[in-house]
Protein backbone atom coordinates (compact mmCIF):
# COMPACT_ATOMS: atom_id res chain seq x y z
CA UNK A 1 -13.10 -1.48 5.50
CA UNK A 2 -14.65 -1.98 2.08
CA UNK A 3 -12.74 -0.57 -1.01
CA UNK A 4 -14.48 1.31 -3.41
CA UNK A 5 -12.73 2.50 -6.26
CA UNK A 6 -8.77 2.52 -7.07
CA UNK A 7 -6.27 4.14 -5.18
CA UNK A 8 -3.36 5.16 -6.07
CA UNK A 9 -0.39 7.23 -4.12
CA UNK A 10 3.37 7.59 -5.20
CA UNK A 11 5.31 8.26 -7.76
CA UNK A 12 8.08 6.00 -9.86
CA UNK A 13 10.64 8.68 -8.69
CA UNK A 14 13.86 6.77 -6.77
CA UNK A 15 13.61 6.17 -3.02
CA UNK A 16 9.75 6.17 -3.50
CA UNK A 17 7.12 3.70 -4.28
CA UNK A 18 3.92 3.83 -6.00
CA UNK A 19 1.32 2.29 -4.26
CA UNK A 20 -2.05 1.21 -5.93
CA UNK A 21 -5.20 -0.82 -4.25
CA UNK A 22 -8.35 -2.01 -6.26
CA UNK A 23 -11.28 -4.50 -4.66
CA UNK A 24 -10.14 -7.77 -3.83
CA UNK A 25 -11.82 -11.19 -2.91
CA UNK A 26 -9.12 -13.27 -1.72
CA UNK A 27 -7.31 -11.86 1.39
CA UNK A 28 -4.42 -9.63 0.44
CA UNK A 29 -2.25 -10.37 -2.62
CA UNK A 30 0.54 -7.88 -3.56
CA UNK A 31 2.14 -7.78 -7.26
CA UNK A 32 5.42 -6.01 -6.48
CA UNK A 33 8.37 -5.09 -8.64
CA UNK A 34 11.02 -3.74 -6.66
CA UNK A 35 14.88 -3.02 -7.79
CA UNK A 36 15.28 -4.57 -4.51
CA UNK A 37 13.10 -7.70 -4.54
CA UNK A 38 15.68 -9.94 -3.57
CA UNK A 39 16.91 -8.35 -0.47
CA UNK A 40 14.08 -6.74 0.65
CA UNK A 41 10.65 -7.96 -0.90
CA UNK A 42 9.79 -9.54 2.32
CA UNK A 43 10.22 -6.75 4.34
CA UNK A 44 8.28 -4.24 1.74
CA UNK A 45 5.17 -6.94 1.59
CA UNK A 46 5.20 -6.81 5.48
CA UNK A 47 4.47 -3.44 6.12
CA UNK A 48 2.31 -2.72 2.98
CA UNK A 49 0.12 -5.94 4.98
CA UNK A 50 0.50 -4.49 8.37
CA UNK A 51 -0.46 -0.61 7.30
CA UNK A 52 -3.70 -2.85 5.30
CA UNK A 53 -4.71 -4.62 8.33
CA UNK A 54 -4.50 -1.83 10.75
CA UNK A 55 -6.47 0.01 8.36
CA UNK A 56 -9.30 -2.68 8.65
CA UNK A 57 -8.63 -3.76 5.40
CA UNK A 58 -8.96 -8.06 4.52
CA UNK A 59 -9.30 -8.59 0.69
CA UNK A 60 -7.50 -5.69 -1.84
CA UNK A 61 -5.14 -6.22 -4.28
CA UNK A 62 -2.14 -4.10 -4.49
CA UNK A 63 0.30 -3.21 -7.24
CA UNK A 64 3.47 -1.62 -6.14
CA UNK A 65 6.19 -0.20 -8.16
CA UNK A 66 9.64 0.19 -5.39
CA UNK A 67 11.97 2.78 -6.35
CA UNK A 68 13.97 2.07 -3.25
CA UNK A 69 11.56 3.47 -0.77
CA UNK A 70 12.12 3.41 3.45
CA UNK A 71 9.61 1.71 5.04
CA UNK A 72 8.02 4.64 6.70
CA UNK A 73 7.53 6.01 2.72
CA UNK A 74 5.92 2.54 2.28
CA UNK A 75 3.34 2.56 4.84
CA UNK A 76 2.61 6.67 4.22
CA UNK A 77 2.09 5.39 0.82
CA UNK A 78 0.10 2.77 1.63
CA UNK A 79 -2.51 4.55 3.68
CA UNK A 80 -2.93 7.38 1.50
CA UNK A 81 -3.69 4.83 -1.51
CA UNK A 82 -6.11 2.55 1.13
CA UNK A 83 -7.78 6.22 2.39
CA UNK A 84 -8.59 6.87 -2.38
CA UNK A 85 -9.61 3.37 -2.59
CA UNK A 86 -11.87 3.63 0.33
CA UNK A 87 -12.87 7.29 0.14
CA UNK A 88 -11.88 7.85 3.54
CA UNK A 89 -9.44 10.52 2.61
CA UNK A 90 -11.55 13.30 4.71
CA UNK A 91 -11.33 11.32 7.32
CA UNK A 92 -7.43 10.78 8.31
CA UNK A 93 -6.31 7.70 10.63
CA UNK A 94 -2.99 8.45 11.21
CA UNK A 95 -2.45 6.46 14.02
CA UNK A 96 -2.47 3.44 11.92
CA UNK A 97 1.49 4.92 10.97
């Protein structure tokens, strides 16, 4: 899957995260700044790369912002951003979740 423009989903509000995907050339790299880096920074990078690779996506580059989020709020975030970066939106894959 080929992204387009930037997505973005999420907002800085606690137990969220804001997700946001651009183009990327390099496989998957994530920039995240989480209140909770240290305990669970793995675990957030996991399933934003899981929800990206189910998705069909290889190269992106994602910002996200963790306001303590569950990882189902995670990966709802991160397909909604993938589906604006790809302009997919109209076209739902919810079974990636």
């Amino acid at each position: 899957m080929e992204i387009k423009t930037i997505g973005v989903a999420g907002t800085l509000e606690s137990s969220d995260i804001q997700i946001m995907i651009s183009k990327g050339t390099n496989g998957i790299q994530i920039d995240l700044d989480s209140e909770v880096i240290k305990a669970y920074g793995d675990q957030i990078k996991e399933v934003i790369i899981t929800t990206l690779k189910k998705y069909g996506v290889q190269n992106a580059k994602v910002k996200a912002t963790d306001k303590g989020a569950l990882d189902c709020v995670i990966a709802v975030r991160t397909l909604t951003a993938v589906q604006r970066a790809t302009e997919t939106s109209d076209q739902p894959k919810l079974e990636v979740l």
